[in-house]
PDB file of N, CA and C in Angstrom:
ATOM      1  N   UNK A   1      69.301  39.306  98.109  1.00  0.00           N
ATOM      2  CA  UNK A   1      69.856  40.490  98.692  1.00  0.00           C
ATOM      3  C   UNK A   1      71.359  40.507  98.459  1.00  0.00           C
ATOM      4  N   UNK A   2      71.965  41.789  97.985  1.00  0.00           N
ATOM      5  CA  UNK A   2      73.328  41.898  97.765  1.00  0.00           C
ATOM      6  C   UNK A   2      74.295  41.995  99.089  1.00  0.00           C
ATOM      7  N   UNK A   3      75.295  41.297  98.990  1.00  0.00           N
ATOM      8  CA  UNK A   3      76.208  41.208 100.233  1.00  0.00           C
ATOM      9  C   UNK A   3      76.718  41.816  99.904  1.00  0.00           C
ATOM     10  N   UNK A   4      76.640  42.808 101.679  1.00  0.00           N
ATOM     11  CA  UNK A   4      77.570  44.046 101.539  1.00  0.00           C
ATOM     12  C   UNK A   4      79.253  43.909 101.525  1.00  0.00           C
ATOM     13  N   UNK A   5      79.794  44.795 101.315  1.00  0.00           N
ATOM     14  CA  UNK A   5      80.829  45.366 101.187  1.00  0.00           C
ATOM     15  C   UNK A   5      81.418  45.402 102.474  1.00  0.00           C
ATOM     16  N   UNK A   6      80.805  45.338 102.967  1.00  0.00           N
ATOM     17  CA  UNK A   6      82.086  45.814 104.646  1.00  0.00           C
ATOM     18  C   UNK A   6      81.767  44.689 105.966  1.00  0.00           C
ATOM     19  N   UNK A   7      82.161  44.559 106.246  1.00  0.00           N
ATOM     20  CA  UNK A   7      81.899  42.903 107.417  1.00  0.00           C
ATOM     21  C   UNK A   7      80.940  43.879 108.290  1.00  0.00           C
ATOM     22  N   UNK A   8      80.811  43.083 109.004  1.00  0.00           N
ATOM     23  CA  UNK A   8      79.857  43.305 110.128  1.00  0.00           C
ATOM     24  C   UNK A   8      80.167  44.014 111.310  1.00  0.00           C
ATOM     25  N   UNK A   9      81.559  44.582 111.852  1.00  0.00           N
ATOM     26  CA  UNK A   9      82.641  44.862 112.432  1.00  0.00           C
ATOM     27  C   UNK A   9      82.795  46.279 112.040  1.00  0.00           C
ATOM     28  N   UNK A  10      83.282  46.455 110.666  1.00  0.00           N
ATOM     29  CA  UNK A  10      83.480  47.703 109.841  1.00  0.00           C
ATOM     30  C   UNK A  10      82.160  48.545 109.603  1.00  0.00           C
ATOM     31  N   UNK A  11      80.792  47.802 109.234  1.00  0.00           N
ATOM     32  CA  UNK A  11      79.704  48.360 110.010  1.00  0.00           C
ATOM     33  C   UNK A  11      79.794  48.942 111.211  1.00  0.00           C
ATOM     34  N   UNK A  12      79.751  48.592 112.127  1.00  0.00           N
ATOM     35  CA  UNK A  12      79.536  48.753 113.716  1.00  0.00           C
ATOM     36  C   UNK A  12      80.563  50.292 113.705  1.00  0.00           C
ATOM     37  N   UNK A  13      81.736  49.743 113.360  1.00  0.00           N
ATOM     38  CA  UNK A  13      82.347  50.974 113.174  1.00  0.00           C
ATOM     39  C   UNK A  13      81.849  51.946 112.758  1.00  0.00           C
ATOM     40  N   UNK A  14      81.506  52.235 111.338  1.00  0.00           N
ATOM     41  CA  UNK A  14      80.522  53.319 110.672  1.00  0.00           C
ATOM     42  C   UNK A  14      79.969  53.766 110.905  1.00  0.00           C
ATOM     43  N   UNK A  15      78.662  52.833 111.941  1.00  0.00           N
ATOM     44  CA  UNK A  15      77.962  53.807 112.771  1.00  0.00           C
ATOM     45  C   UNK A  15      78.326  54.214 114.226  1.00  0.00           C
ATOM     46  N   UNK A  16      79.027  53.908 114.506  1.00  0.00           N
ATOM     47  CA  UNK A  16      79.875  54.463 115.717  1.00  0.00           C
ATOM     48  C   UNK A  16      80.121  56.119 115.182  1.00  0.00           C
ATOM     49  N   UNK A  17      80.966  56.125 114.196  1.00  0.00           N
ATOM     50  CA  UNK A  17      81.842  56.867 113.130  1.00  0.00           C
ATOM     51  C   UNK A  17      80.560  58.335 113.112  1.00  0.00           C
ATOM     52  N   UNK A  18      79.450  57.996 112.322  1.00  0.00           N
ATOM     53  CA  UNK A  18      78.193  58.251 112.518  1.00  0.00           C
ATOM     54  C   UNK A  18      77.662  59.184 113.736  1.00  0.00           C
ATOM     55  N   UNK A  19      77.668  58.619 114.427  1.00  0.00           N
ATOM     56  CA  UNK A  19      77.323  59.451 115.428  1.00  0.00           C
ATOM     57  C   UNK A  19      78.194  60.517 116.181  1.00  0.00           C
ATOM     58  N   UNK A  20      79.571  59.968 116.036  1.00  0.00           N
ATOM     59  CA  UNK A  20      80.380  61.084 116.197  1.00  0.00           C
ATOM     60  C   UNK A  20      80.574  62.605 115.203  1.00  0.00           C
ATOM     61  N   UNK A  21      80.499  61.762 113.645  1.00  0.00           N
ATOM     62  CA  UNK A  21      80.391  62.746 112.984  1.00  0.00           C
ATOM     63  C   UNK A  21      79.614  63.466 112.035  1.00  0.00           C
ATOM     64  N   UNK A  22      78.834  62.495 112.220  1.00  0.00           N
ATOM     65  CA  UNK A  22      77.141  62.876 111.242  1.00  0.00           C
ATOM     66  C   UNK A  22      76.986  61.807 110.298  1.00  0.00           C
ATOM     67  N   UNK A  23      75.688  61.556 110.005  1.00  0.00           N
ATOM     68  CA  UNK A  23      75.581  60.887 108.639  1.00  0.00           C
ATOM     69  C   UNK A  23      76.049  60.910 107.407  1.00  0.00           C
ATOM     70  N   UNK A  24      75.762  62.522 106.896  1.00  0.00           N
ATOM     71  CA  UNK A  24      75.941  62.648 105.543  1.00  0.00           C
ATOM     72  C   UNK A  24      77.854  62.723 105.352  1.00  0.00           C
ATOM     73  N   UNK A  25      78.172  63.341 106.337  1.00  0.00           N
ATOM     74  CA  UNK A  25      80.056  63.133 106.207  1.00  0.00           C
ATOM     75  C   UNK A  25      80.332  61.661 106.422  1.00  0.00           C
ATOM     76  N   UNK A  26      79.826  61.071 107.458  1.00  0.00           N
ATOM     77  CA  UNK A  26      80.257  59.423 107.366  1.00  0.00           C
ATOM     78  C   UNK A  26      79.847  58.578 106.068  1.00  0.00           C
ATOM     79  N   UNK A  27      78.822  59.126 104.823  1.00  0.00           N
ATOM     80  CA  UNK A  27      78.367  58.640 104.426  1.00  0.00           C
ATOM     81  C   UNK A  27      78.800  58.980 102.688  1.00  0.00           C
ATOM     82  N   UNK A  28      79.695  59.894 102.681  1.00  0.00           N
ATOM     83  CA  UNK A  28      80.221  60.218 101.979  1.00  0.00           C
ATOM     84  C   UNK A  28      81.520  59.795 101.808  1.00  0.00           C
ATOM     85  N   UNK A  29      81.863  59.813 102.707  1.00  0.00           N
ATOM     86  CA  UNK A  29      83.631  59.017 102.930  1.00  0.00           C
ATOM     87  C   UNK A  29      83.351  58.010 102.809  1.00  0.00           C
ATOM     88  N   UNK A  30      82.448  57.068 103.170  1.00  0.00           N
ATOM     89  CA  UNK A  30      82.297  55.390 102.798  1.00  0.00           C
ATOM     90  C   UNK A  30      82.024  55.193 101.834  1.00  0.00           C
ATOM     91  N   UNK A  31      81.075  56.301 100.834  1.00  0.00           N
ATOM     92  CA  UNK A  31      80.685  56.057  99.726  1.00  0.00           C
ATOM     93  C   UNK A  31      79.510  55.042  99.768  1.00  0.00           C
ATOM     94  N   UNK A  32      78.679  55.640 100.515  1.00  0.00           N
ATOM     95  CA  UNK A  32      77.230  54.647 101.037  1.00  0.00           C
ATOM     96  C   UNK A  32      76.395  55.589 100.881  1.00  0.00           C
ATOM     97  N   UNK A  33      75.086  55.623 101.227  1.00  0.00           N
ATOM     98  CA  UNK A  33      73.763  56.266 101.613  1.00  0.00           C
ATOM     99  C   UNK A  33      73.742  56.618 102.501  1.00  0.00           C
ATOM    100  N   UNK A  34      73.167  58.080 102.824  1.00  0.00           N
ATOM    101  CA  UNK A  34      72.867  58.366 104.157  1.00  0.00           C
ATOM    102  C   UNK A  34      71.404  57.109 104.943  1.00  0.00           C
ATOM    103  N   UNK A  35      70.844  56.511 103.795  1.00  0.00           N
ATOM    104  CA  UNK A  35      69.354  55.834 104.140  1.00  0.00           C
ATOM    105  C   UNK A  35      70.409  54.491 104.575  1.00  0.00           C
ATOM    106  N   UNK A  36      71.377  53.973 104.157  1.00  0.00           N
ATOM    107  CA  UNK A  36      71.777  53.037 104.607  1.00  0.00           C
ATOM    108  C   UNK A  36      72.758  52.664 105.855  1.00  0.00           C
ATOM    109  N   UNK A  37      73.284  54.199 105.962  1.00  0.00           N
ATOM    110  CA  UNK A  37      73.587  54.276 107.397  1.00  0.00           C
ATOM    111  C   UNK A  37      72.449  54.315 108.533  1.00  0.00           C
ATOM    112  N   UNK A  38      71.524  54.978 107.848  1.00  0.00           N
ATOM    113  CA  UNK A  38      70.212  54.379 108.848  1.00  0.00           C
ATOM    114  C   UNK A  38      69.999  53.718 109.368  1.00  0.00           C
ATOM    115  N   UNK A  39      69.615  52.802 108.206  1.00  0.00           N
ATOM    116  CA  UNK A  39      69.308  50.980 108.361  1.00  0.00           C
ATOM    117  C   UNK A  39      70.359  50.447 109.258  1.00  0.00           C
ATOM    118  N   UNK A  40      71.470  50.805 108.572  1.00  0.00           N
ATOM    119  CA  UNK A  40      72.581  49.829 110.222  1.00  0.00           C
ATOM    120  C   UNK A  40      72.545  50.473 111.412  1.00  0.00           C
ATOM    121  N   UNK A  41      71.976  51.614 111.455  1.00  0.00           N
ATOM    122  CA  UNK A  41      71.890  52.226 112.850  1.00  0.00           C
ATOM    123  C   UNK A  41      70.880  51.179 113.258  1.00  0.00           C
ATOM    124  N   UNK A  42      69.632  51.316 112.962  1.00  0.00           N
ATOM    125  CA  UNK A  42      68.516  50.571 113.432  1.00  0.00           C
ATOM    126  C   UNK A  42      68.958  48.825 113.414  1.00  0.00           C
ATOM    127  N   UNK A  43      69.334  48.916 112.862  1.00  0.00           N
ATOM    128  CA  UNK A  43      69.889  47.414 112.978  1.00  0.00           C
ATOM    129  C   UNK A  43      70.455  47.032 114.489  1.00  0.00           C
ATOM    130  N   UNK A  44      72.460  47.714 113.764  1.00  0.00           N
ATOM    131  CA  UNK A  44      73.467  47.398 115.086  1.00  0.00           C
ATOM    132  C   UNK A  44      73.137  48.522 116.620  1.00  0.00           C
ATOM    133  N   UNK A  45      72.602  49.237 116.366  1.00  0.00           N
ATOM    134  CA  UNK A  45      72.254  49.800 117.343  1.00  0.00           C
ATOM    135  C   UNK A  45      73.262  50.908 118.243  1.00  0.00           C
ATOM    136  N   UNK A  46      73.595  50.318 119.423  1.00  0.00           N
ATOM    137  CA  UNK A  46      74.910  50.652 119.802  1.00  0.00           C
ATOM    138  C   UNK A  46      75.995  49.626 120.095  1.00  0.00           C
ATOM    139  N   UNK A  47      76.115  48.513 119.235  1.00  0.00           N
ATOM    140  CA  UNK A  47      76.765  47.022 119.843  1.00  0.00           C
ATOM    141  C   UNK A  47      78.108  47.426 118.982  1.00  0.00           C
ATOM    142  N   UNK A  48      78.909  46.559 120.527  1.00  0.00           N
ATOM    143  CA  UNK A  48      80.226  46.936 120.023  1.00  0.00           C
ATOM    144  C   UNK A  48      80.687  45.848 118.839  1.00  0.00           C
ATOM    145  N   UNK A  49      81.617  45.524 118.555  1.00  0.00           N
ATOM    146  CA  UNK A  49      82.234  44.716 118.076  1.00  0.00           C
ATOM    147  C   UNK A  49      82.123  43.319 118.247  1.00  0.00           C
ATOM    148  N   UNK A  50      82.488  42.739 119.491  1.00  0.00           N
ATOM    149  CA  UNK A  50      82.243  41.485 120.238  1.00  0.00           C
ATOM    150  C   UNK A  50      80.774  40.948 120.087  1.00  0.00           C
ATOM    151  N   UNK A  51      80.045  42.463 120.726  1.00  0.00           N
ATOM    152  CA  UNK A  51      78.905  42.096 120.337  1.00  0.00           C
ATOM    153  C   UNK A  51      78.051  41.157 119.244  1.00  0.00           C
ATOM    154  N   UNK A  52      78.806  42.152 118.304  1.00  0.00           N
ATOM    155  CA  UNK A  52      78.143  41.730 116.822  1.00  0.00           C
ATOM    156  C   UNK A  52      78.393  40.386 116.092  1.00  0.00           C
ATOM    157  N   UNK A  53      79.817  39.612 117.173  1.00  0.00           N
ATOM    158  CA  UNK A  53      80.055  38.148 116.568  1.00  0.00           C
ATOM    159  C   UNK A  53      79.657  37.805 117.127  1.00  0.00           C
ATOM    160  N   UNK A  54      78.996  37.381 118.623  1.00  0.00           N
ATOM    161  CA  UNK A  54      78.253  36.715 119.258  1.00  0.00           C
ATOM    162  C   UNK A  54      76.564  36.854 118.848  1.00  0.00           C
ATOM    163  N   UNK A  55      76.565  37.980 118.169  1.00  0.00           N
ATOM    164  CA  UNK A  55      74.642  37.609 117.525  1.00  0.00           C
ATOM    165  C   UNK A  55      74.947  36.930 116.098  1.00  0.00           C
ATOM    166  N   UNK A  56      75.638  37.389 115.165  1.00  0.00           N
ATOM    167  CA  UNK A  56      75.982  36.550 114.126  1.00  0.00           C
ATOM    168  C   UNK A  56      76.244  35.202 114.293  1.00  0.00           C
ATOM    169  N   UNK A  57      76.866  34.649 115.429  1.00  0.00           N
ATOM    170  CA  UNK A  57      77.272  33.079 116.112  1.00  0.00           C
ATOM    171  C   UNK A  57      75.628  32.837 116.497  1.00  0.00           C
ATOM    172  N   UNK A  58      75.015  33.263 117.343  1.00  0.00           N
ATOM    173  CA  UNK A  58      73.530  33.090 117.899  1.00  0.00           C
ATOM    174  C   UNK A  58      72.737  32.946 116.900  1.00  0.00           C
ATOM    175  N   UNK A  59      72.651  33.526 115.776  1.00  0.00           N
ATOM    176  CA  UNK A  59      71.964  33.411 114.776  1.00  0.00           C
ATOM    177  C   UNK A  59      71.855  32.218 113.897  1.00  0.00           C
ATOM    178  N   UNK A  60      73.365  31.613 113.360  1.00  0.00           N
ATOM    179  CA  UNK A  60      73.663  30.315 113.256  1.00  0.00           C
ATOM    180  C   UNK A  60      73.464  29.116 113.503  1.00  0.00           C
ATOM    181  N   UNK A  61      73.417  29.454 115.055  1.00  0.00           N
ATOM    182  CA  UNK A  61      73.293  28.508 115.592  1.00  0.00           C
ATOM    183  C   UNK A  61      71.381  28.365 115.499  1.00  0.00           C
ATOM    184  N   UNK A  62      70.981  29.230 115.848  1.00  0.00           N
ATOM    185  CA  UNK A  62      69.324  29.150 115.744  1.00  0.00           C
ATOM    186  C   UNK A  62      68.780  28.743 114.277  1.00  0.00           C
ATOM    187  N   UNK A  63      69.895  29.040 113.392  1.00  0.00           N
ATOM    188  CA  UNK A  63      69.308  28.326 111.799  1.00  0.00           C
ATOM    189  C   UNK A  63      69.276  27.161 111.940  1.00  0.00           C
ATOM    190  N   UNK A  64      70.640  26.868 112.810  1.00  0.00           N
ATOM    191  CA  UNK A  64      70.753  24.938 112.507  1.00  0.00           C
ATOM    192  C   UNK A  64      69.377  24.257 113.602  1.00  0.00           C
ATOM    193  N   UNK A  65      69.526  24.903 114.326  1.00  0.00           N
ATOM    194  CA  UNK A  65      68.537  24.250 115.458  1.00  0.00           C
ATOM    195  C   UNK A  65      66.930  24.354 114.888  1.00  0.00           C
ATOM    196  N   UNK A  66      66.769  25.673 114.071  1.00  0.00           N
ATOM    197  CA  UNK A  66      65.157  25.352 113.236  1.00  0.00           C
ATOM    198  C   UNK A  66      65.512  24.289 112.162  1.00  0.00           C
ATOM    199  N   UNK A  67      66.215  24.288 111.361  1.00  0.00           N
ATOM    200  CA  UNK A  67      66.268  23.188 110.404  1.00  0.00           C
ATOM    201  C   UNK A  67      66.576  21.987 111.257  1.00  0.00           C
ATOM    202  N   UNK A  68      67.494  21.445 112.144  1.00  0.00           N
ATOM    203  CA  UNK A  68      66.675  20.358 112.981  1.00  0.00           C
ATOM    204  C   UNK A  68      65.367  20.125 113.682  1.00  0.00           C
ATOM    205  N   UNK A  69      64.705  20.924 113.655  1.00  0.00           N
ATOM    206  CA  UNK A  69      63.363  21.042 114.182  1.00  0.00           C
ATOM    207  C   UNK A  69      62.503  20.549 112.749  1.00  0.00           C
ATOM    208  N   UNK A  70      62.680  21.286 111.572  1.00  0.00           N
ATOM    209  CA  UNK A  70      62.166  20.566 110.711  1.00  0.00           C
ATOM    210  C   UNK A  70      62.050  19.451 109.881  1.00  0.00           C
ATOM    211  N   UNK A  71      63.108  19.198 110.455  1.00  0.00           N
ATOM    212  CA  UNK A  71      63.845  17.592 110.257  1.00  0.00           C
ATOM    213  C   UNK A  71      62.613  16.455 110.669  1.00  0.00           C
ATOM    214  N   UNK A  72      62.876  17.027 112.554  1.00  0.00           N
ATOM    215  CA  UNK A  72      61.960  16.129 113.054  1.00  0.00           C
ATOM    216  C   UNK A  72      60.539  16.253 112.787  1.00  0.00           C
ATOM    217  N   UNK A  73      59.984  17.350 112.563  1.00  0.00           N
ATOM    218  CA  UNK A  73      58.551  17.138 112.105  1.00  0.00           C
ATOM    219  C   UNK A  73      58.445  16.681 111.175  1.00  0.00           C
ATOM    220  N   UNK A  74      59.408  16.436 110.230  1.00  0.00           N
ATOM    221  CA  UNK A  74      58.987  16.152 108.840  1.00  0.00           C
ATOM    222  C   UNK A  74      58.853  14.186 109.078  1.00  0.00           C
ATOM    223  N   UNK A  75      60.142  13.881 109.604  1.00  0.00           N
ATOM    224  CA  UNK A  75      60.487  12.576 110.156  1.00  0.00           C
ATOM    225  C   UNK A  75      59.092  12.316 110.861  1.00  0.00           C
ATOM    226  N   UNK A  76      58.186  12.553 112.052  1.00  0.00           N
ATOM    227  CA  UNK A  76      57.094  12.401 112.748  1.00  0.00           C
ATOM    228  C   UNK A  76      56.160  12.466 111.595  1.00  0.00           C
ATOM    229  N   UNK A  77      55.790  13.179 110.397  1.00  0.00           N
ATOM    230  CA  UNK A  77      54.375  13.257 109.924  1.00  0.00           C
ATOM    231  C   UNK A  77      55.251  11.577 108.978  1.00  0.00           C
ATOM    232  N   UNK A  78      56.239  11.733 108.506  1.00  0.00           N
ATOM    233  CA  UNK A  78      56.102  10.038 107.948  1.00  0.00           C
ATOM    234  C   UNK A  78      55.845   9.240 108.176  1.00  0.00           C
ATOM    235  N   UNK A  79      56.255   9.035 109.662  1.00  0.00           N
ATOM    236  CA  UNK A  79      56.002   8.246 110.492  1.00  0.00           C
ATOM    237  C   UNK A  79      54.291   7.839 111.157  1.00  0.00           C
ATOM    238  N   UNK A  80      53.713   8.651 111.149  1.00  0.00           N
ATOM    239  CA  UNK A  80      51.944   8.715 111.203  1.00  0.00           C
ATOM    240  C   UNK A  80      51.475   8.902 109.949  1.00  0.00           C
ATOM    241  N   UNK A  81      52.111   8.862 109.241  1.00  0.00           N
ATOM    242  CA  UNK A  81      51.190   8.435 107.565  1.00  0.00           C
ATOM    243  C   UNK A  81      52.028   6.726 107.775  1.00  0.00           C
ATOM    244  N   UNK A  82      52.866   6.473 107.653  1.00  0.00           N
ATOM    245  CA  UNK A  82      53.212   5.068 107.582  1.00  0.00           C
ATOM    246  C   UNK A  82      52.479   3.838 108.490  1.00  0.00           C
ATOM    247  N   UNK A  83      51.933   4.954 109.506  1.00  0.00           N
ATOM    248  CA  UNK A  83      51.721   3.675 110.908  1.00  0.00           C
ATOM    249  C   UNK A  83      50.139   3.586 110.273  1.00  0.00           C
ATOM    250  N   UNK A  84      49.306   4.853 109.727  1.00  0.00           N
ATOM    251  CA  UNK A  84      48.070   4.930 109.409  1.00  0.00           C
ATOM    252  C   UNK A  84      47.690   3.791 108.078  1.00  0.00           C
ATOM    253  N   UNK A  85      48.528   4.095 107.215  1.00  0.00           N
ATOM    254  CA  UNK A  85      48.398   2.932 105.942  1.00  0.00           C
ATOM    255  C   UNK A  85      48.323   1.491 106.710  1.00  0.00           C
ATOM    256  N   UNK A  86      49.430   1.252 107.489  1.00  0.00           N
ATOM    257  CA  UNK A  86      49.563  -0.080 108.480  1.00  0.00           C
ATOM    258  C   UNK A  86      48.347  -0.862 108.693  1.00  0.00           C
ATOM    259  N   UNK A  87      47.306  -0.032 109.197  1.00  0.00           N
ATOM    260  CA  UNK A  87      46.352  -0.397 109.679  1.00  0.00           C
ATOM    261  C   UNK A  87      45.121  -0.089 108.930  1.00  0.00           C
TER     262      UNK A  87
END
């Protein structure tokens, strides 16, 4: 997937922008899609700013915490194939 052009912030803005002044004018001045102002509507919703670094931070953090999760399962099935050969 291509990384956009505008942070996550400058989004939020847009569609803020958006609703004040319509799609197809907000969407013309950005030089975007009206279908892709969509999508960040449905996305960011109505979240402000702050908002949007604290789910981007939340999100992060939930990557690292599944990839430690797969860590340990992976670590546990070695560990019961190793103890099984044992015996």
């Amino acid at each position: 997937m291509r990384k956009s052009q505008f942070s996550d912030e400058q989004i939020v803005g847009i569609v803020r922008e958006s609703h004040a002044h319509g799609v197809a004018a907000t969407a013309k001045k950005h030089k975007v899609s009206s279908h892709t102002i969509y999508l960040w509507r449905k996305k960011y919703g109505d979240m402000g700013p702050s908002q949007v670094s604290e789910l981007k931070r939340i999100m992060q953090e939930n990557a690292r915490l599944k990839k430690l999760v797969a860590e340990r399962d992976l670590e546990i099935e070695v560990m019961k194939e190793i103890a099984s050969k044992k015996w």
